[in-house]
N, C-alpha and C. Protein backbone atom coordinates (compact mmCIF):
# COMPACT_ATOMS: atom_id res chain seq x y z
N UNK A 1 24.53 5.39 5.61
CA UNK A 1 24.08 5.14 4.27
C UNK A 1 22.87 4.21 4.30
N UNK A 2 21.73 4.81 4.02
CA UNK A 2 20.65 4.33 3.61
C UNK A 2 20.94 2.80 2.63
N UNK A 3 20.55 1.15 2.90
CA UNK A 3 20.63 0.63 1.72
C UNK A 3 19.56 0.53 1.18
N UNK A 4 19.69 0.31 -0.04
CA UNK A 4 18.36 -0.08 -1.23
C UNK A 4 17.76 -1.12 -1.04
N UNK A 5 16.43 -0.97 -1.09
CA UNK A 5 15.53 -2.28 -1.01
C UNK A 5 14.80 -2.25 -2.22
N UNK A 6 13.95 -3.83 -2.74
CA UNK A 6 13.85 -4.32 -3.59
C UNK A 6 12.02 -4.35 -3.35
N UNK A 7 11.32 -3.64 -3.56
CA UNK A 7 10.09 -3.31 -3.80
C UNK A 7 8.81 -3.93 -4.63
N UNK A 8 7.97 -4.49 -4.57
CA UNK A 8 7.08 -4.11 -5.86
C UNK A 8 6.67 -2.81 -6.07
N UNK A 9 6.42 -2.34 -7.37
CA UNK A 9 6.10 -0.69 -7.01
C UNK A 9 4.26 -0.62 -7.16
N UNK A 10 3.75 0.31 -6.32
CA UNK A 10 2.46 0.70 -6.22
C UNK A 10 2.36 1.48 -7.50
N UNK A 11 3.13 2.50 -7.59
CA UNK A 11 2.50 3.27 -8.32
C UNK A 11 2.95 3.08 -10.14
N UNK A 12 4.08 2.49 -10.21
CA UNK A 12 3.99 2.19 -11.46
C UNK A 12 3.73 -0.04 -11.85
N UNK A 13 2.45 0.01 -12.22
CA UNK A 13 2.31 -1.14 -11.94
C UNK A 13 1.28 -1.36 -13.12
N UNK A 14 1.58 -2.65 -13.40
CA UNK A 14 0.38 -3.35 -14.88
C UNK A 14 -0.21 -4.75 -14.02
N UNK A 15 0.07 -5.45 -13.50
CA UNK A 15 -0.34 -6.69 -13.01
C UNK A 15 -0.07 -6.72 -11.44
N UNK A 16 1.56 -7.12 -11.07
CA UNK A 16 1.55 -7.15 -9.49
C UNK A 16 2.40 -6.31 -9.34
N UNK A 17 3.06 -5.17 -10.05
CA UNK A 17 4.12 -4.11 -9.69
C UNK A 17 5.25 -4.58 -9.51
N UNK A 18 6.17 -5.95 -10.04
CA UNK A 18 7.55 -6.54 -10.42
C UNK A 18 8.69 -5.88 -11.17
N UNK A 19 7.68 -5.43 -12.01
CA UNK A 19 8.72 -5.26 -13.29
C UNK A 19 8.65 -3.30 -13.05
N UNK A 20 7.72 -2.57 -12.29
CA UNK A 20 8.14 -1.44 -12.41
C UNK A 20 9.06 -1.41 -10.75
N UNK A 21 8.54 -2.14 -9.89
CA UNK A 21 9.99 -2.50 -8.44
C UNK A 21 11.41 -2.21 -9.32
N UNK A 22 11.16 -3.57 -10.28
CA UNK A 22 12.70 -3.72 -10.95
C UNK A 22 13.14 -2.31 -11.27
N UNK A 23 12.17 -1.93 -12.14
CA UNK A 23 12.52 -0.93 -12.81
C UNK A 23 13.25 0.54 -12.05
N UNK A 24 12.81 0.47 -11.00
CA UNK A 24 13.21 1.59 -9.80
C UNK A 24 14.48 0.95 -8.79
N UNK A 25 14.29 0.06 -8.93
CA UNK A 25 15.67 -0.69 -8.05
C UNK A 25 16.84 -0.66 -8.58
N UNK A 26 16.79 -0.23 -10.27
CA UNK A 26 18.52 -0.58 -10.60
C UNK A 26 17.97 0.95 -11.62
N UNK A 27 16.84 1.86 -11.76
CA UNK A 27 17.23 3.20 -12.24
C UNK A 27 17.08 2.84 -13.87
N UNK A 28 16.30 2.22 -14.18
CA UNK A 28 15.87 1.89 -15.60
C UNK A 28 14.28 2.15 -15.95
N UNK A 29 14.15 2.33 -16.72
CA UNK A 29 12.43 2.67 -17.22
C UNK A 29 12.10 1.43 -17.36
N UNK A 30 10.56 1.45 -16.28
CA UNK A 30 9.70 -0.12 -16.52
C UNK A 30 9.38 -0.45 -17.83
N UNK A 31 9.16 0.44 -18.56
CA UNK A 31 8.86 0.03 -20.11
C UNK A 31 9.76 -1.14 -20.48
N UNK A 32 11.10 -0.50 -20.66
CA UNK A 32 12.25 -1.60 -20.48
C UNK A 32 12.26 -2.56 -20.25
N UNK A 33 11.87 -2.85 -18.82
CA UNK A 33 12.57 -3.88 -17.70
C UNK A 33 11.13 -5.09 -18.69
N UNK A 34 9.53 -4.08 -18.58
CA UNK A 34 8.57 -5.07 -19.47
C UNK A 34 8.91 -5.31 -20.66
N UNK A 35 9.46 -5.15 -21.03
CA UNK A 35 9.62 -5.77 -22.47
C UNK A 35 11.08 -6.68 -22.61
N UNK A 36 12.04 -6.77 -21.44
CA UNK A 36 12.89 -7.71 -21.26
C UNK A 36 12.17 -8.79 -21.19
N UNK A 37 11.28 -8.74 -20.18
CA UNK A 37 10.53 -9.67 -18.98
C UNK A 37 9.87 -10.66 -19.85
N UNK A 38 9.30 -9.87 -20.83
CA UNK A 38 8.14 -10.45 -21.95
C UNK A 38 9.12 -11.39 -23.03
N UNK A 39 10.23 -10.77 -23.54
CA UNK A 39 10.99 -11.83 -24.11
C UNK A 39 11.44 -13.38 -23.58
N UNK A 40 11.99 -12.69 -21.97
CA UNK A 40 12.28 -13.68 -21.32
C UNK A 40 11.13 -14.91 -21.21
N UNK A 41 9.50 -14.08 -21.21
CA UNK A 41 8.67 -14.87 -20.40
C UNK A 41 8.55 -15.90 -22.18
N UNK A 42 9.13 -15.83 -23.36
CA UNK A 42 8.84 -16.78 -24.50
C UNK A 42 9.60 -17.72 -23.69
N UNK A 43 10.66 -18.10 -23.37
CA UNK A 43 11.49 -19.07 -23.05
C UNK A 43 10.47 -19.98 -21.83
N UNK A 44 9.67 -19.77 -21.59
CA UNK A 44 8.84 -20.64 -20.24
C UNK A 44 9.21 -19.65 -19.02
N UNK A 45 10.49 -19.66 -18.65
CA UNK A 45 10.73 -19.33 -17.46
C UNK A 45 10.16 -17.86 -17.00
N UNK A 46 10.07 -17.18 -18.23
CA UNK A 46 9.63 -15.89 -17.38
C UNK A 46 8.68 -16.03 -16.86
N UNK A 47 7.71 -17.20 -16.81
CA UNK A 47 6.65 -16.45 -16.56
C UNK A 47 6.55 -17.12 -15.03
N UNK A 48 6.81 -18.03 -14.84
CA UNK A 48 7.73 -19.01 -13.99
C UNK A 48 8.34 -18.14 -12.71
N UNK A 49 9.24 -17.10 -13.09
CA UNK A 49 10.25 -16.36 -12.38
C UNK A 49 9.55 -14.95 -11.94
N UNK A 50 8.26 -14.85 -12.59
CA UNK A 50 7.69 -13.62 -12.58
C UNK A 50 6.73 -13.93 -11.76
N UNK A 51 5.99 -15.29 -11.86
CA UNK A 51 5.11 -15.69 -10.75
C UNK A 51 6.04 -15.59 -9.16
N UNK A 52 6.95 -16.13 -9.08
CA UNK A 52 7.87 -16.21 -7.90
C UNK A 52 8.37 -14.91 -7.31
N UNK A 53 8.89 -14.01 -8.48
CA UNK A 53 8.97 -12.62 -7.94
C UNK A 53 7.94 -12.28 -7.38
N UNK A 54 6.37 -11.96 -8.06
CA UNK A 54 5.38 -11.65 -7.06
C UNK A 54 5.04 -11.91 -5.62
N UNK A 55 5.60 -13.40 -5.92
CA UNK A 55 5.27 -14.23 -4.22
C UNK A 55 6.35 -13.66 -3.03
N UNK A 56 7.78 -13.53 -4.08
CA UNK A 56 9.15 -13.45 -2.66
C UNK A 56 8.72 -11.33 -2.53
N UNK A 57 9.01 -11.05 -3.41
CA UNK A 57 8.87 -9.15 -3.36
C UNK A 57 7.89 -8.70 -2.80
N UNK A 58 8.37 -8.27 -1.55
CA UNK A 58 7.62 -7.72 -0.53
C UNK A 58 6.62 -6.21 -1.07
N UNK A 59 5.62 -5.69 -0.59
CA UNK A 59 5.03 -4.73 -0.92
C UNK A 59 5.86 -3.35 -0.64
N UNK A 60 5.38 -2.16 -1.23
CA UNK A 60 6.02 -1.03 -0.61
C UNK A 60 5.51 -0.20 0.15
């Protein structure tokens, strides 16, 4: 059994390809996962947690 890895995605991507990775890693539409992300990022932290995702999420 193949396991799943955690991506940025190339091809569906607006800034560093986080939120469409996400979006393919758990089988949800990036639209989605961006417009969680964007709520989250009012609270401070998203944007915080989104900078850090870019840095730890390896390329694909």
């Amino acid at each position: 059994m193949d396991a799943k890895k955690l991506y940025k995605s190339r091809n569906n991507k607006m800034l560093c390809g986080v939120c469409g990775g996400v979006g393919e890693y758990i089988n949800l539409d990036p639209t989605i996962v961006r417009l969680l992300w964007t709520i989250f990022a009012f609270t401070g932290w998203g944007v915080i947690a989104y900078i850090i995702a870019a840095v730890i999420i390896p390329e694909q």
